[in-house]
PDB file of N, CA and C in Angstrom:
ATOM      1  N   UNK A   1       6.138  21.753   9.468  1.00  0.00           N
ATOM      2  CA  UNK A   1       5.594  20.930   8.417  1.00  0.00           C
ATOM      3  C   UNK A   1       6.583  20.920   7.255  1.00  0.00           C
ATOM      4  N   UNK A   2       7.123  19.704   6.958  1.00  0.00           N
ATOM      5  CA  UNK A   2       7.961  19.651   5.799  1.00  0.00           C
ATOM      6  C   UNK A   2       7.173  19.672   4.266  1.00  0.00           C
ATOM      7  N   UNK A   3       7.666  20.429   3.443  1.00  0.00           N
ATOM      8  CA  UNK A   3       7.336  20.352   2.005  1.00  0.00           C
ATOM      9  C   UNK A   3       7.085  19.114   1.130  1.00  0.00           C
ATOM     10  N   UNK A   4       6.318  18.970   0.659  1.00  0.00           N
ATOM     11  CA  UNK A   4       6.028  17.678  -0.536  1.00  0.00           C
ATOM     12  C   UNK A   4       6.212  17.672  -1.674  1.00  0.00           C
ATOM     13  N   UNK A   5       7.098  17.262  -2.646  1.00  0.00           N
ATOM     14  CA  UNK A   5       7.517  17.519  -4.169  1.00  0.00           C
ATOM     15  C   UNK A   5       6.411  16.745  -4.717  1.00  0.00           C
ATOM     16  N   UNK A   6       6.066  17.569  -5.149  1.00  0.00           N
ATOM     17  CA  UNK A   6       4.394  17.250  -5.809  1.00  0.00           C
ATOM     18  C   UNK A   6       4.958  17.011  -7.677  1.00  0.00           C
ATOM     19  N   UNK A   7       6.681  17.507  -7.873  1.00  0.00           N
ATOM     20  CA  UNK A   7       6.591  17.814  -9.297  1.00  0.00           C
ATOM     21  C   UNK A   7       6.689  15.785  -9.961  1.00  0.00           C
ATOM     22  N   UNK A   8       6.335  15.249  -9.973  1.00  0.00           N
ATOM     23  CA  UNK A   8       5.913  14.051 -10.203  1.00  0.00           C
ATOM     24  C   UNK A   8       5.284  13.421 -10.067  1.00  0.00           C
ATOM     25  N   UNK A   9       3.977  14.057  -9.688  1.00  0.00           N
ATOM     26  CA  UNK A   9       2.725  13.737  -9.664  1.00  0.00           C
ATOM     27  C   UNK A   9       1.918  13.584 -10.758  1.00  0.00           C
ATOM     28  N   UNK A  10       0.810  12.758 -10.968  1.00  0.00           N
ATOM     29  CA  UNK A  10       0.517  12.663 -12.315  1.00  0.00           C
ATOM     30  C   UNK A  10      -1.254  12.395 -11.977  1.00  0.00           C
ATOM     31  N   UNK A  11      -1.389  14.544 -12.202  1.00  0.00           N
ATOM     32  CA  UNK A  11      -2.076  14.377 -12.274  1.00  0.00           C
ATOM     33  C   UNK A  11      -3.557  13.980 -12.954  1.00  0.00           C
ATOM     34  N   UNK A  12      -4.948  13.402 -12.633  1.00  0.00           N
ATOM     35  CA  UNK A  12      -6.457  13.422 -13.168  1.00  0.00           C
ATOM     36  C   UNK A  12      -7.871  14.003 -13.011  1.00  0.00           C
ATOM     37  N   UNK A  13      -8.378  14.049 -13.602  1.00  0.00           N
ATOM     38  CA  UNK A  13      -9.569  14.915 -13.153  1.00  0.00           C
ATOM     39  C   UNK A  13     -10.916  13.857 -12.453  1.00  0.00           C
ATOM     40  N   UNK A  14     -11.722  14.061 -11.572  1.00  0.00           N
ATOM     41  CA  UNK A  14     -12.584  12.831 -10.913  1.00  0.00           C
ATOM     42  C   UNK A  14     -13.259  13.240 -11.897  1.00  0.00           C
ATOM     43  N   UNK A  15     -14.064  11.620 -11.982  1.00  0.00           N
ATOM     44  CA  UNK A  15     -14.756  11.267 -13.091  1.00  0.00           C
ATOM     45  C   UNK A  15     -16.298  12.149 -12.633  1.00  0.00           C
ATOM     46  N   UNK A  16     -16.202  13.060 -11.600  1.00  0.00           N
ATOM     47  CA  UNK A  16     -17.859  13.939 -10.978  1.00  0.00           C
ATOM     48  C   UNK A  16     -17.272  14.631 -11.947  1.00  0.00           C
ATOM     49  N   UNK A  17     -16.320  15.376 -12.300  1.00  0.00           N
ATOM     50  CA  UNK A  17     -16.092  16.915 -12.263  1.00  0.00           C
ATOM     51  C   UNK A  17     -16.780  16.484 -14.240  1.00  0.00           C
ATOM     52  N   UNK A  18     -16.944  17.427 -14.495  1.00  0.00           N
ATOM     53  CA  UNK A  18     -17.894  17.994 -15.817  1.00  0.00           C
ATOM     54  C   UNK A  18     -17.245  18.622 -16.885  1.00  0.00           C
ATOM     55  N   UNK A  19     -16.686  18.758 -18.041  1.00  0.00           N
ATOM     56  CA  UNK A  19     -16.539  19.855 -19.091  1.00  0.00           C
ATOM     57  C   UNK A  19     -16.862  20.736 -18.672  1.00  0.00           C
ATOM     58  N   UNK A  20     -18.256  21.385 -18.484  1.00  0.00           N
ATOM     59  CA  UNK A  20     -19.014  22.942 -18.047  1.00  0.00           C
ATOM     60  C   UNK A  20     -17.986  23.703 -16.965  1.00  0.00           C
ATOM     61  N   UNK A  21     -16.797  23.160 -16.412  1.00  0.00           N
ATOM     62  CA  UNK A  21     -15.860  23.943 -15.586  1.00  0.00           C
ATOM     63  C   UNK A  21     -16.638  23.848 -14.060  1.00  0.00           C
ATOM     64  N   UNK A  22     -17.534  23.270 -14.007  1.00  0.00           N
ATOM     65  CA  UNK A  22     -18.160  22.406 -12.622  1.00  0.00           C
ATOM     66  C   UNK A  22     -17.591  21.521 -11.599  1.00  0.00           C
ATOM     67  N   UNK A  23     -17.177  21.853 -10.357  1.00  0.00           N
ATOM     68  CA  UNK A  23     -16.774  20.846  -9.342  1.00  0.00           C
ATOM     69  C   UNK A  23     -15.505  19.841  -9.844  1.00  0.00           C
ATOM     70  N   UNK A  24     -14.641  20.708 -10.313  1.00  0.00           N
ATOM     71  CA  UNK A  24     -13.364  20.293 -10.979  1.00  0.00           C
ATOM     72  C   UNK A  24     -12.346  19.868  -9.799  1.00  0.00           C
ATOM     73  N   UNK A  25     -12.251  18.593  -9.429  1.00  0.00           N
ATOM     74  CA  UNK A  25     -11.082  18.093  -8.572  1.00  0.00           C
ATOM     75  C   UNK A  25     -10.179  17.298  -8.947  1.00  0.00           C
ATOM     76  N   UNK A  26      -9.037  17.511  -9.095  1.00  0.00           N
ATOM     77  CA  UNK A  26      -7.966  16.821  -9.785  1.00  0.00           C
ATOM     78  C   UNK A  26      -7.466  15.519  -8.552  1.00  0.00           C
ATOM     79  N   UNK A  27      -6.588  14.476  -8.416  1.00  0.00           N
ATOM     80  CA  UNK A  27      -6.573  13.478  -7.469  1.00  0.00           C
ATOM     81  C   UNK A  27      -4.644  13.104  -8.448  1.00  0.00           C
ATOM     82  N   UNK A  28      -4.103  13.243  -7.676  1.00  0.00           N
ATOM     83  CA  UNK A  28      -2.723  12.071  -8.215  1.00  0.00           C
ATOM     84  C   UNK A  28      -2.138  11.080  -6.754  1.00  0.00           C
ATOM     85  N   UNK A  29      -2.458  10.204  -7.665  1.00  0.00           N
ATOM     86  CA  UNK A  29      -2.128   8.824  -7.236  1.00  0.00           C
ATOM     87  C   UNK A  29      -0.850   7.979  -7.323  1.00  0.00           C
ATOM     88  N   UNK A  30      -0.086   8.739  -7.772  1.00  0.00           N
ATOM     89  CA  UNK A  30       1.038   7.749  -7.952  1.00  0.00           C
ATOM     90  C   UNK A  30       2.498   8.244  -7.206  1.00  0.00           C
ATOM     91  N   UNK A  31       1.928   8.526  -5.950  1.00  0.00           N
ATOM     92  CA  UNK A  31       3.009   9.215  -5.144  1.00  0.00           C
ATOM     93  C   UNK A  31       3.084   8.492  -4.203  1.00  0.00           C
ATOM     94  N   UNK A  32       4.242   7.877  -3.561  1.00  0.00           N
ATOM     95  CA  UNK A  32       4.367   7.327  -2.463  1.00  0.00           C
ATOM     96  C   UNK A  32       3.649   7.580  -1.024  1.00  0.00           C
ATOM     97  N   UNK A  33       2.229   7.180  -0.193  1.00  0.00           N
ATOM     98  CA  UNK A  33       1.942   7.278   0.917  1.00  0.00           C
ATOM     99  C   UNK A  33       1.237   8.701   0.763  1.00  0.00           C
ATOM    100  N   UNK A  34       1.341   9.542   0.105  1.00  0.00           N
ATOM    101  CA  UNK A  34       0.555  10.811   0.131  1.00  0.00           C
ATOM    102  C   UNK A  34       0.120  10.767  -1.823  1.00  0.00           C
ATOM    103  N   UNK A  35      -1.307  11.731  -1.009  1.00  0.00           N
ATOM    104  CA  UNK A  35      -2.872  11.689  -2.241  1.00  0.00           C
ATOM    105  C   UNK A  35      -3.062  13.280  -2.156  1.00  0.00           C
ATOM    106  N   UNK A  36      -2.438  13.952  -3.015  1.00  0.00           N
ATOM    107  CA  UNK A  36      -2.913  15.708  -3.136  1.00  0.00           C
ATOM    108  C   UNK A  36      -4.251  15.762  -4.423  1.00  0.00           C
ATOM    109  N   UNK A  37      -4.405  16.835  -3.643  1.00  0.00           N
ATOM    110  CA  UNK A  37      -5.723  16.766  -3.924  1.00  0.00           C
ATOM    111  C   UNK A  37      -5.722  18.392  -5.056  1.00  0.00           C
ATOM    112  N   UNK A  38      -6.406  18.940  -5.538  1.00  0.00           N
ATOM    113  CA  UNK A  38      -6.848  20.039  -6.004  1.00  0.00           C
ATOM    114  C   UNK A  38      -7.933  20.862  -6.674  1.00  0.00           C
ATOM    115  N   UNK A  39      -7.739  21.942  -7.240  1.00  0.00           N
ATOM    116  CA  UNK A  39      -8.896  22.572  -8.006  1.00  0.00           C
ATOM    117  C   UNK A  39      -8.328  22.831  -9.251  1.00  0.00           C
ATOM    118  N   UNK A  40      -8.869  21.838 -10.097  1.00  0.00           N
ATOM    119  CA  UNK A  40      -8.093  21.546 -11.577  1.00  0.00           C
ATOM    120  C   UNK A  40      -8.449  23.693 -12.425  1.00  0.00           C
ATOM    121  N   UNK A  41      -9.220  23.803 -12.128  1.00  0.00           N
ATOM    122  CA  UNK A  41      -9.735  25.336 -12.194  1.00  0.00           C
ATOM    123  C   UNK A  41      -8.741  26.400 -12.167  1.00  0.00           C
ATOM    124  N   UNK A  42      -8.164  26.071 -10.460  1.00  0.00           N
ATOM    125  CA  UNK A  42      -6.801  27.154 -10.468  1.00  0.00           C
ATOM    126  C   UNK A  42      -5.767  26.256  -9.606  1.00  0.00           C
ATOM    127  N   UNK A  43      -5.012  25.860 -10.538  1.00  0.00           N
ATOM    128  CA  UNK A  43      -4.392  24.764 -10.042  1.00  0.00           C
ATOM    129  C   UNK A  43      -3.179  25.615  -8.931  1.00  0.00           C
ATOM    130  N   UNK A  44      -2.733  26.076  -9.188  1.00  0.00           N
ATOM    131  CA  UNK A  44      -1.607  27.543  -8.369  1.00  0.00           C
ATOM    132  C   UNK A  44      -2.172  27.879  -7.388  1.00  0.00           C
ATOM    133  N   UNK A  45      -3.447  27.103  -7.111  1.00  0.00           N
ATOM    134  CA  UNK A  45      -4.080  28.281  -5.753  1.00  0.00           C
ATOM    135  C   UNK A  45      -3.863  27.318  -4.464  1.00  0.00           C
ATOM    136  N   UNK A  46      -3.372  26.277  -4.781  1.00  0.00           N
ATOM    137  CA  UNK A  46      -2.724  25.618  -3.515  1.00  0.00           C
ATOM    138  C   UNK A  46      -3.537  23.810  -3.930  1.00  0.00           C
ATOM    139  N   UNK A  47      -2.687  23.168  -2.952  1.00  0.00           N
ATOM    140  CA  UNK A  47      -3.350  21.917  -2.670  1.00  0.00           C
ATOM    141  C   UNK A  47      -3.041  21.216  -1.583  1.00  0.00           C
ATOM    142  N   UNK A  48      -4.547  20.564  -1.569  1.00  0.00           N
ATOM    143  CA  UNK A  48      -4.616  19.699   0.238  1.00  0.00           C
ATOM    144  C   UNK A  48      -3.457  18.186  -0.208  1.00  0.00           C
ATOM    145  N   UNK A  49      -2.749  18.142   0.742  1.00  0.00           N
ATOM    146  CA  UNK A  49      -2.293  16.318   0.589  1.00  0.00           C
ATOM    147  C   UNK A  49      -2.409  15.809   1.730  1.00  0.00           C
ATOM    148  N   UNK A  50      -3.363  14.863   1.823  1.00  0.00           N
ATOM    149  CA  UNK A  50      -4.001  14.135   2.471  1.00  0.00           C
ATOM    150  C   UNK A  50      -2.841  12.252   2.838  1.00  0.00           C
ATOM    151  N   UNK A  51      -2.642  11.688   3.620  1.00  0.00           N
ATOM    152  CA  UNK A  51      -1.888  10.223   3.789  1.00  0.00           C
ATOM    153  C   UNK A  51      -2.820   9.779   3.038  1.00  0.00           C
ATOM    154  N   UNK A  52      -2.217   8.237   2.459  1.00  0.00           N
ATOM    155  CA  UNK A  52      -2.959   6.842   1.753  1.00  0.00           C
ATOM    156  C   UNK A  52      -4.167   7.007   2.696  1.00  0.00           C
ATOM    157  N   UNK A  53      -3.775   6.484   3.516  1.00  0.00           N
ATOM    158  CA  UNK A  53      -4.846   5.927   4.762  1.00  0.00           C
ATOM    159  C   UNK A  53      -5.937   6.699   5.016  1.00  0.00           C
ATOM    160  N   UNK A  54      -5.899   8.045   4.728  1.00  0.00           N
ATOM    161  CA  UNK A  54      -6.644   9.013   5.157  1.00  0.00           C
ATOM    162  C   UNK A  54      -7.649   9.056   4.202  1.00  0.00           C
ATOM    163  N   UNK A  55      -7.222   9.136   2.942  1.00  0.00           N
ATOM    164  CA  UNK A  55      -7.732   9.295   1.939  1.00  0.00           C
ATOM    165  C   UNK A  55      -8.780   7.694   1.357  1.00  0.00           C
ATOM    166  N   UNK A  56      -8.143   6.838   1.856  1.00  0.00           N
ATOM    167  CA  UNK A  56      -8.779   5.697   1.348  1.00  0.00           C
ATOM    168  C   UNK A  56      -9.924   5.182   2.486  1.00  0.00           C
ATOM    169  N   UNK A  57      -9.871   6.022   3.721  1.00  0.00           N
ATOM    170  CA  UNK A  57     -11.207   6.136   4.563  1.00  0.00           C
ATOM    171  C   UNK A  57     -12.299   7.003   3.973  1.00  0.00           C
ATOM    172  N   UNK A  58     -11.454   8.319   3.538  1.00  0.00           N
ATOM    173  CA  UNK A  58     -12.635   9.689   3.377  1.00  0.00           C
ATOM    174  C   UNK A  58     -13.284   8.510   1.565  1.00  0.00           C
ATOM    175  N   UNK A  59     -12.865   7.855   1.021  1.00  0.00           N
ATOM    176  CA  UNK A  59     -13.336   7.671  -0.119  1.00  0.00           C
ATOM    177  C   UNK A  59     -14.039   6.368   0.466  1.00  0.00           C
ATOM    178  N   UNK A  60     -14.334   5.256   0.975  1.00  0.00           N
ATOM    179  CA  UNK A  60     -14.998   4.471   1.647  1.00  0.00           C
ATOM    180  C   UNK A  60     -16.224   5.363   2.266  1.00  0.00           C
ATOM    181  N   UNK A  61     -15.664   6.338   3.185  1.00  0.00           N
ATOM    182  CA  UNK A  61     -17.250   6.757   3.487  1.00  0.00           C
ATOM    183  C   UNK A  61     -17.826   7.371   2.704  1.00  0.00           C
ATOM    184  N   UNK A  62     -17.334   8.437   1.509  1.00  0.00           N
ATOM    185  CA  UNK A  62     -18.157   8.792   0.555  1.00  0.00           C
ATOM    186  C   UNK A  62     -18.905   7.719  -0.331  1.00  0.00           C
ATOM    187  N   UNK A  63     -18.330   6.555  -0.771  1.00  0.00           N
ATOM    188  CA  UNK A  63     -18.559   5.226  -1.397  1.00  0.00           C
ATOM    189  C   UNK A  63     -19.951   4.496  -0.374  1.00  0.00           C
ATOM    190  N   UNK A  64     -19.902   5.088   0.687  1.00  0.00           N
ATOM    191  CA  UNK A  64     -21.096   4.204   1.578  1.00  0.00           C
ATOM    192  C   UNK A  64     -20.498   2.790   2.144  1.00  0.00           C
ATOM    193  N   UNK A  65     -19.189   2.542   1.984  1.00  0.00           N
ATOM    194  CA  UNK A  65     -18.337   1.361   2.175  1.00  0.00           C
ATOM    195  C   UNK A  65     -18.346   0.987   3.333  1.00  0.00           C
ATOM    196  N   UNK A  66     -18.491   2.175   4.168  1.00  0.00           N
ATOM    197  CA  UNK A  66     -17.942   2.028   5.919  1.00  0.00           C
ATOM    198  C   UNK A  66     -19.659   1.418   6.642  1.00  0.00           C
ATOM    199  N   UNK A  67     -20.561   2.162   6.034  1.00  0.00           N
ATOM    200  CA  UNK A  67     -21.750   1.715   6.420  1.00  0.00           C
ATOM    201  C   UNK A  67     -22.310   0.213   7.130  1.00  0.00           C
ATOM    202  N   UNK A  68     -22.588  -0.216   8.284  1.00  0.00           N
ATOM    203  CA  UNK A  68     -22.488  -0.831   8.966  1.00  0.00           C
ATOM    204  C   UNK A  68     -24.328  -1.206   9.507  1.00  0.00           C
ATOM    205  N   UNK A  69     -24.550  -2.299   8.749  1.00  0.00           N
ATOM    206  CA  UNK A  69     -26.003  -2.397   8.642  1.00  0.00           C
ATOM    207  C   UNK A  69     -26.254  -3.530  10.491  1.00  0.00           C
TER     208      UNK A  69
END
């Protein structure tokens, strides 16, 4: 598995996560083809990076998008 230079990433916090230090997930978007993901909490403790594609399914089915009446 090759490494990802994450240092130009810019990252945000999802608009769920709370002040109270609650369900804090950070998202940067402005990276070519890959979406890392994290825990704005302890940011050093690692992060998932997920493909475009991957990521813009898992957010469709959370969205209810994929749903097929």
């Amino acid at each position: 598995m090759r490494a990802i230079d994450l240092s130009a990433a810019t990252w945000r916090k999802s608009s769920y996560s709370n002040s109270d230090g609650g369900q804090c997930v950070e998202v940067a978007q402005n990276l070519p083809s890959v979406v890392p993901v994290r825990d704005s909490k302890v940011p050093a403790r690692g992060t998932l990076v997920f493909g475009a594609a991957a990521w813009v399914a898992f957010v469709e089915a959370v969205r209810g998008d994929d749903i097929k009446s």
